[in-house]
PDB file of N, CA and C in Angstrom:
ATOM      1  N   UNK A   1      16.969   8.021   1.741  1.00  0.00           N
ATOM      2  CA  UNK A   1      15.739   7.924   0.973  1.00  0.00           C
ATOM      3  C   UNK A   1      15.721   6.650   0.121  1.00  0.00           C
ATOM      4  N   UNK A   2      16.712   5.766  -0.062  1.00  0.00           N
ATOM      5  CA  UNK A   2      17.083   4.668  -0.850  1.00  0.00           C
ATOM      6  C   UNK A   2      16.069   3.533  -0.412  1.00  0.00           C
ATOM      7  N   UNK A   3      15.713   3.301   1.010  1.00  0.00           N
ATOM      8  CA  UNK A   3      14.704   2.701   1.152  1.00  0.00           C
ATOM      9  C   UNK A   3      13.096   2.985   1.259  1.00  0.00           C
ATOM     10  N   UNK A   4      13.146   4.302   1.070  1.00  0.00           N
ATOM     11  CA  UNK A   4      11.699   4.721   0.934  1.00  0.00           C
ATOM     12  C   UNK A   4      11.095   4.256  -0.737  1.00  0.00           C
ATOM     13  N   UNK A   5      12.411   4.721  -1.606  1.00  0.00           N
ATOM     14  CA  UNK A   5      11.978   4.162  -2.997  1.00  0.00           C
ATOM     15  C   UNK A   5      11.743   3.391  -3.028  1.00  0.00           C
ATOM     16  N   UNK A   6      12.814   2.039  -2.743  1.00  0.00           N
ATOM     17  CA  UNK A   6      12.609   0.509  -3.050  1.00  0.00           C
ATOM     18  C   UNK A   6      11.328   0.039  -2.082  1.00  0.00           C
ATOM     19  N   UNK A   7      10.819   0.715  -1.033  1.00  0.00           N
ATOM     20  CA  UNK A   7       9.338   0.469  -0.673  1.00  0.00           C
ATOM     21  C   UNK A   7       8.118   1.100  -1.118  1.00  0.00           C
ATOM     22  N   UNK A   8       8.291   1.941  -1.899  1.00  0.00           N
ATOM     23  CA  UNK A   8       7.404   2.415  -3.059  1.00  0.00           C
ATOM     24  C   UNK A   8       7.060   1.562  -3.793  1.00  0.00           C
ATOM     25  N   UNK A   9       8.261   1.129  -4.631  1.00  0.00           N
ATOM     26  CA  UNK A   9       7.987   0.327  -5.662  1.00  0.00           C
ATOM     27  C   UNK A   9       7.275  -0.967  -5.146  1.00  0.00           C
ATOM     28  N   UNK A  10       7.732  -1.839  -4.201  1.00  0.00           N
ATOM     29  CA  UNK A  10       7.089  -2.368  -3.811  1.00  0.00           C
ATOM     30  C   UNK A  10       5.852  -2.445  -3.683  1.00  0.00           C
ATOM     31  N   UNK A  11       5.372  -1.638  -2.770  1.00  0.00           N
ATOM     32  CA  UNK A  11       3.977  -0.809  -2.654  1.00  0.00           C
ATOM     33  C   UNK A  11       3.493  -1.106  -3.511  1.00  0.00           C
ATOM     34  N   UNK A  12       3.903  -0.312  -4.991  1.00  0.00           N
ATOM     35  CA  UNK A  12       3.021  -0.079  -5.842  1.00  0.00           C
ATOM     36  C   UNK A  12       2.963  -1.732  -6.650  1.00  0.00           C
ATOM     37  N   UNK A  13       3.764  -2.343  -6.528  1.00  0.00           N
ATOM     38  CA  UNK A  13       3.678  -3.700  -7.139  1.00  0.00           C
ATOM     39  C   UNK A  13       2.462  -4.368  -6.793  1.00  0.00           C
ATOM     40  N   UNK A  14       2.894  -4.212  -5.077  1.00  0.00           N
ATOM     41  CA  UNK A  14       1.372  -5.104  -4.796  1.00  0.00           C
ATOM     42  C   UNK A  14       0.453  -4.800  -4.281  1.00  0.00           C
ATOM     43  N   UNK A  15       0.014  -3.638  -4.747  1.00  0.00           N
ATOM     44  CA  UNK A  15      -1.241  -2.610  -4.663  1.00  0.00           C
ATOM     45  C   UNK A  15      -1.373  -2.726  -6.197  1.00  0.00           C
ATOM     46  N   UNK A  16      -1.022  -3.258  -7.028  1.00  0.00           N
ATOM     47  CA  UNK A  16      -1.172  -3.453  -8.570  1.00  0.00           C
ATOM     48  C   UNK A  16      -1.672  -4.866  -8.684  1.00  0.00           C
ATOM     49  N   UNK A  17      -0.623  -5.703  -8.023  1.00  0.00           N
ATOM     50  CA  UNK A  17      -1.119  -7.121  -8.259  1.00  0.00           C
ATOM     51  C   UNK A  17      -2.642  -7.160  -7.048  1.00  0.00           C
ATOM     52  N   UNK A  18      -2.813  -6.999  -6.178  1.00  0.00           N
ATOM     53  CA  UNK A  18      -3.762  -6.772  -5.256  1.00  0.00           C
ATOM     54  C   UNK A  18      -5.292  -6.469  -6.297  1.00  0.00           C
ATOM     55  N   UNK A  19      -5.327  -5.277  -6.641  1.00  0.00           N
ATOM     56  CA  UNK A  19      -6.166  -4.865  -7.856  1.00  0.00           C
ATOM     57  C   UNK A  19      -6.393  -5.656  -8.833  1.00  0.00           C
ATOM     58  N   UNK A  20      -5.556  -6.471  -9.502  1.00  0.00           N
ATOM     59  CA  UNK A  20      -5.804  -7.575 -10.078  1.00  0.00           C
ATOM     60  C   UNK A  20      -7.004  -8.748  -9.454  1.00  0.00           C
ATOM     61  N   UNK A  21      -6.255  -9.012  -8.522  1.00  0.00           N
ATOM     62  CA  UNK A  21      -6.681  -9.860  -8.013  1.00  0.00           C
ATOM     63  C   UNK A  21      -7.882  -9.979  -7.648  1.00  0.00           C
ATOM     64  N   UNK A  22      -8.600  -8.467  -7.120  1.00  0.00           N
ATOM     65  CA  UNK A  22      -9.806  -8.210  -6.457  1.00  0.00           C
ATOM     66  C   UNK A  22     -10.383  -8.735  -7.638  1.00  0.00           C
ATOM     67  N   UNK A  23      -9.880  -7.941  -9.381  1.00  0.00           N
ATOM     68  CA  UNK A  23     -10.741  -7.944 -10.355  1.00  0.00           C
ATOM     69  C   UNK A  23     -11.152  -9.170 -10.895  1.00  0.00           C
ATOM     70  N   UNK A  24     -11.121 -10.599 -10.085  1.00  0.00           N
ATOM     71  CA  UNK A  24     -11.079 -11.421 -10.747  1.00  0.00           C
ATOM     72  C   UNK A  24     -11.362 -12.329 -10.179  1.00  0.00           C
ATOM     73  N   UNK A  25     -12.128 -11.401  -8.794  1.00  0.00           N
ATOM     74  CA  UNK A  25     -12.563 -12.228  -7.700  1.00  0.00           C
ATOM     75  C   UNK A  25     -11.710 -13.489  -7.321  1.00  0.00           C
ATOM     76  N   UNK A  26     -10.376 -13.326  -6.845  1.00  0.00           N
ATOM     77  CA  UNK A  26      -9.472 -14.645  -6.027  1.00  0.00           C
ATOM     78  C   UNK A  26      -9.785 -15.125  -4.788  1.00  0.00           C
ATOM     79  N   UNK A  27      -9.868 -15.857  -4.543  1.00  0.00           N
ATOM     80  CA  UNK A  27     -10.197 -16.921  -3.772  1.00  0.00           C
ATOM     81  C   UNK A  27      -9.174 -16.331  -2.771  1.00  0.00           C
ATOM     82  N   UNK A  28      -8.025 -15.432  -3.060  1.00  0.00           N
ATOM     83  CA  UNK A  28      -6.791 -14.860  -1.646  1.00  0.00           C
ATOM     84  C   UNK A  28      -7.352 -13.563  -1.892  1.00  0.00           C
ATOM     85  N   UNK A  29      -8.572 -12.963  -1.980  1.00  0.00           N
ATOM     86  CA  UNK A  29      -8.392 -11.954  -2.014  1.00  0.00           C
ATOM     87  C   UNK A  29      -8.404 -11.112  -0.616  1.00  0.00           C
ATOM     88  N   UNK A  30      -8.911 -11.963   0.417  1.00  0.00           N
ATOM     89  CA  UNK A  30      -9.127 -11.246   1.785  1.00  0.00           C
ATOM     90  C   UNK A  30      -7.318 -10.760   2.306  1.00  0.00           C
ATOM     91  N   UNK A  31      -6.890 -12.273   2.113  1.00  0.00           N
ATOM     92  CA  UNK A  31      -5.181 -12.309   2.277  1.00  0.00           C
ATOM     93  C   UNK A  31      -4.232 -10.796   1.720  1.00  0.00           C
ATOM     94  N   UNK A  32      -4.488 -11.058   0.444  1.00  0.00           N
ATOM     95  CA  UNK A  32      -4.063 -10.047   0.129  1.00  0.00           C
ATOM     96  C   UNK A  32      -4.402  -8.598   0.080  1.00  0.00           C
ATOM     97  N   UNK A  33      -5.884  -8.525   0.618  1.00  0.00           N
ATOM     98  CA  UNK A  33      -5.813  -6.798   1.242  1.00  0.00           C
ATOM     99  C   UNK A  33      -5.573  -7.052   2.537  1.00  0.00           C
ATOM    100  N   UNK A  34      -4.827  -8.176   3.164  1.00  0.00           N
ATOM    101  CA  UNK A  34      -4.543  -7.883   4.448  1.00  0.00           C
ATOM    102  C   UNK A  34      -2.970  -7.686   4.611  1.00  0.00           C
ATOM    103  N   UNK A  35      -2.196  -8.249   3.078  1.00  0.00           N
ATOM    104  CA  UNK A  35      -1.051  -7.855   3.361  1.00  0.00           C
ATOM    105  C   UNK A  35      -0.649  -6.537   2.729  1.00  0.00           C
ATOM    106  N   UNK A  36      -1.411  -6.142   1.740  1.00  0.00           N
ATOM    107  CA  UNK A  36      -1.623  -5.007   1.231  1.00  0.00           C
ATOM    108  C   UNK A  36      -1.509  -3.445   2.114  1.00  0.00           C
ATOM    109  N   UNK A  37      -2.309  -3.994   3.050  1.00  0.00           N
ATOM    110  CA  UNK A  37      -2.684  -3.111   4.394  1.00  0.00           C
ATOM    111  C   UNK A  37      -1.500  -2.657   5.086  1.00  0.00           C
ATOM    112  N   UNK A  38      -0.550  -3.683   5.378  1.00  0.00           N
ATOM    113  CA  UNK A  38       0.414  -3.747   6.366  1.00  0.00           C
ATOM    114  C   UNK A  38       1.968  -3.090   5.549  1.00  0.00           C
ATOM    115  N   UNK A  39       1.482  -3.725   4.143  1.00  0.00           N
ATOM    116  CA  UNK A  39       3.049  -3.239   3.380  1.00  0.00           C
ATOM    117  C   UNK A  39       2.536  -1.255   3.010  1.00  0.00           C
ATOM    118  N   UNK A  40       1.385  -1.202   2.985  1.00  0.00           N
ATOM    119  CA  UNK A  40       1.022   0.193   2.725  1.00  0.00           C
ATOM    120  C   UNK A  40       0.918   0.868   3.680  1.00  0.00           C
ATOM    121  N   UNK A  41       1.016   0.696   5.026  1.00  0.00           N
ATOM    122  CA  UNK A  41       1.363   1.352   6.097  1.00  0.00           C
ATOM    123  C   UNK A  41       2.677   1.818   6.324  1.00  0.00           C
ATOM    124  N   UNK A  42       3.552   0.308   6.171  1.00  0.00           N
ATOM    125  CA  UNK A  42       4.984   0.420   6.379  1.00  0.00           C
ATOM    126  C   UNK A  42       5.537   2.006   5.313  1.00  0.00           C
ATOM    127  N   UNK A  43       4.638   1.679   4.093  1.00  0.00           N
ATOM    128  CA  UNK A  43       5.861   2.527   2.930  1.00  0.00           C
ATOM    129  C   UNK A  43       4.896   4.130   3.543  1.00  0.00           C
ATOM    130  N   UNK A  44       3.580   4.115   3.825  1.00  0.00           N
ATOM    131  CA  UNK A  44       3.227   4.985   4.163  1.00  0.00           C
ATOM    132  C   UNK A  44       4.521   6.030   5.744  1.00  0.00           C
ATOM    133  N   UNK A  45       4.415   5.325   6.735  1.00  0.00           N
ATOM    134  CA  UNK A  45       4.987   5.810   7.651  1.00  0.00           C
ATOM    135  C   UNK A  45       6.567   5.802   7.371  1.00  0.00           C
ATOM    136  N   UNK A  46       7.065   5.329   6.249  1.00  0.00           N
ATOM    137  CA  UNK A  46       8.833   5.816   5.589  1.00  0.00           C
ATOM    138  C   UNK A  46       8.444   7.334   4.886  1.00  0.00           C
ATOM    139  N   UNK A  47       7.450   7.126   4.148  1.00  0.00           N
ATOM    140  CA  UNK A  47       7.715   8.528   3.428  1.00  0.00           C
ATOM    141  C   UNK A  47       7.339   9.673   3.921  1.00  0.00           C
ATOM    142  N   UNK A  48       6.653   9.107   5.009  1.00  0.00           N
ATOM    143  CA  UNK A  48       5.929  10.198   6.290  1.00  0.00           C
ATOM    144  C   UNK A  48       7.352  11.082   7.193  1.00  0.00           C
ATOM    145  N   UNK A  49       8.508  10.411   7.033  1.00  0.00           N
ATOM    146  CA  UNK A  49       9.675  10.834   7.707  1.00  0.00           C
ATOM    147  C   UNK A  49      10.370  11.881   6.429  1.00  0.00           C
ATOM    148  N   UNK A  50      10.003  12.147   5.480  1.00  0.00           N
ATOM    149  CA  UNK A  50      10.648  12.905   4.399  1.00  0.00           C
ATOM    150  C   UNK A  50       9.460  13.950   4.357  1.00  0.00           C
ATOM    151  N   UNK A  51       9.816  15.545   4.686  1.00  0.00           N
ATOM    152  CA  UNK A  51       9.375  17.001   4.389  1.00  0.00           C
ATOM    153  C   UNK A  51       8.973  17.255   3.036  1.00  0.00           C
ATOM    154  N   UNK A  52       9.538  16.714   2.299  1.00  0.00           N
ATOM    155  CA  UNK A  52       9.009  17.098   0.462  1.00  0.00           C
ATOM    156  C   UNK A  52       7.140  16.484   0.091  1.00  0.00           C
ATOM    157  N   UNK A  53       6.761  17.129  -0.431  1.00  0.00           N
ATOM    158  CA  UNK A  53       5.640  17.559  -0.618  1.00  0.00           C
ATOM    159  C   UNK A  53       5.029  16.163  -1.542  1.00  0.00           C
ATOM    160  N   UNK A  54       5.914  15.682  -2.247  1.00  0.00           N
ATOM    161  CA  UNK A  54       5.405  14.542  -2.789  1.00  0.00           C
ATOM    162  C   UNK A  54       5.471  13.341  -1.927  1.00  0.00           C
ATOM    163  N   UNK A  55       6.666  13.260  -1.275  1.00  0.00           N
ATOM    164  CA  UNK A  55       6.756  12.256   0.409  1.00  0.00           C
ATOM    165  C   UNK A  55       5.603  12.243   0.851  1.00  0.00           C
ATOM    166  N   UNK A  56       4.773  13.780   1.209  1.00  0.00           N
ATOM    167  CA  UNK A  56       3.417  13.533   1.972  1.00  0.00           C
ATOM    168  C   UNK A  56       2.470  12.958   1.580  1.00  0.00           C
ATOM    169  N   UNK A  57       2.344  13.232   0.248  1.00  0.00           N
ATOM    170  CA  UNK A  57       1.294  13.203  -0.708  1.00  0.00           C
ATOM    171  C   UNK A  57       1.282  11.438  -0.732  1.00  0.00           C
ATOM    172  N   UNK A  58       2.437  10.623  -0.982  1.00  0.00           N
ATOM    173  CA  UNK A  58       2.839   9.138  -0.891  1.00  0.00           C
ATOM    174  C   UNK A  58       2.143   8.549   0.018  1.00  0.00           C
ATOM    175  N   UNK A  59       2.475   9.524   1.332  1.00  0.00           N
ATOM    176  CA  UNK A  59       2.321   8.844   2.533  1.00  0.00           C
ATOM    177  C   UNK A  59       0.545   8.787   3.242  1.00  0.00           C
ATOM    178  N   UNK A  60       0.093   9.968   2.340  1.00  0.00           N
ATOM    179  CA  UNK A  60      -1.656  10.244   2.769  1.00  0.00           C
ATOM    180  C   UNK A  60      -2.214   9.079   1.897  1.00  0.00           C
ATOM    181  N   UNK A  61      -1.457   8.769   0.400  1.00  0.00           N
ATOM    182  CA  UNK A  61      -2.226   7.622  -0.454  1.00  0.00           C
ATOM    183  C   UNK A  61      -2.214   6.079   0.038  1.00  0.00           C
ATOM    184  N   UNK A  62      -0.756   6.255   0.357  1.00  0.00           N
ATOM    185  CA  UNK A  62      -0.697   4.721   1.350  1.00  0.00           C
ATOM    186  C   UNK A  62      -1.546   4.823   2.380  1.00  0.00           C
ATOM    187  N   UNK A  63      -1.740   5.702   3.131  1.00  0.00           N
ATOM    188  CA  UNK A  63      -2.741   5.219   4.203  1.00  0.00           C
ATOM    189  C   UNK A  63      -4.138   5.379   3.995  1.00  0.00           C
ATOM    190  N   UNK A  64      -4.547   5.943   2.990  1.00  0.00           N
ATOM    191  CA  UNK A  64      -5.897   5.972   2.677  1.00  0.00           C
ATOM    192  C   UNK A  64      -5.572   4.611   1.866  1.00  0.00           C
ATOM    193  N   UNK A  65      -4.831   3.995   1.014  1.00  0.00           N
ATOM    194  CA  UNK A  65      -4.666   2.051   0.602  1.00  0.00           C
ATOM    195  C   UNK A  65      -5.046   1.832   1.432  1.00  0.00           C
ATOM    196  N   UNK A  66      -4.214   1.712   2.812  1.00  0.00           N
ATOM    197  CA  UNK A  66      -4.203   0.573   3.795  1.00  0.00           C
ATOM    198  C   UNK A  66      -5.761   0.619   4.475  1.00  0.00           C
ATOM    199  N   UNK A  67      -6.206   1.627   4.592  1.00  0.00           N
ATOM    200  CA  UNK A  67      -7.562   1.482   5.005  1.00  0.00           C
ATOM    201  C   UNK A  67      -8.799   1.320   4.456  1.00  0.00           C
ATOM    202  N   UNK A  68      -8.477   1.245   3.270  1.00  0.00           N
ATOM    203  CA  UNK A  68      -9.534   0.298   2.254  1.00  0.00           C
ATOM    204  C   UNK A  68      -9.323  -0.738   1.831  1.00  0.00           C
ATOM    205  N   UNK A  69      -7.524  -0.817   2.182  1.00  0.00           N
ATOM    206  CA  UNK A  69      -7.500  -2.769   2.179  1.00  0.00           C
ATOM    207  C   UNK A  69      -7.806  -3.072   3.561  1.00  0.00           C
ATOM    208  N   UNK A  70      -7.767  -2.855   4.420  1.00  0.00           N
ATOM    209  CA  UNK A  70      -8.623  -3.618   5.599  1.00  0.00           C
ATOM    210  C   UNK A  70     -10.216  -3.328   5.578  1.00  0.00           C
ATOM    211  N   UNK A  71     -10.766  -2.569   5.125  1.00  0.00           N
ATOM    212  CA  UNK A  71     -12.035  -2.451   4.887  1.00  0.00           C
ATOM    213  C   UNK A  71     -12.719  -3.739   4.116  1.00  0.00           C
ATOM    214  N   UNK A  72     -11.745  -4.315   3.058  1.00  0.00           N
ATOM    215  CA  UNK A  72     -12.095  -5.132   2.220  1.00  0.00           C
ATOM    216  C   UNK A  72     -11.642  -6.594   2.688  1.00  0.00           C
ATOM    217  N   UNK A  73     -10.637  -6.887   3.456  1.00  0.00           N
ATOM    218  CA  UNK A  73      -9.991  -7.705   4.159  1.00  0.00           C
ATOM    219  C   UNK A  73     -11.155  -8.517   4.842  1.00  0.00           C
ATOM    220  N   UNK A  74     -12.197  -7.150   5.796  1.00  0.00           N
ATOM    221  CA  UNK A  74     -12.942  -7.399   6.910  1.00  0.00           C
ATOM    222  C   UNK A  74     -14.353  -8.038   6.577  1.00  0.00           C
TER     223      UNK A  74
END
């Protein structure tokens, strides 16, 4: 589970800085809901391999991210 955390955190870093960014209309903002997308899939489908109830719960939020950062990407 050691790498599901340290891709959480991740996650949540730049699904934080991402949000920023939108808020302030950046000039990378397409970029970054496109990498947004891809790192929130990844941490999505790690925590998708763990049975505990908050694992799922991780893994339904990352992928509902990733598909509103490509929504916004597009």
């Amino acid at each position: 589970m050691k790498e599901c955390i340290r891709l959480d955190c991740e996650c949540a870093k730049l699904c934080t800085y991402t949000a920023s960014a939108l808020s302030i209309n950046s000039s990378y903002a397409r970029e970054l809901c496109t990498l947004c997308a891809a790192v929130c899939e990844s941490c999505g489908n790690e925590c998708k391999k763990y049975e505990s109830h908050h694992c799922q719960q991780c893994a339904e939020a990352c992928f509902r991210c990733a598909e509103a950062c490509r929504a916004m990407a597009s």
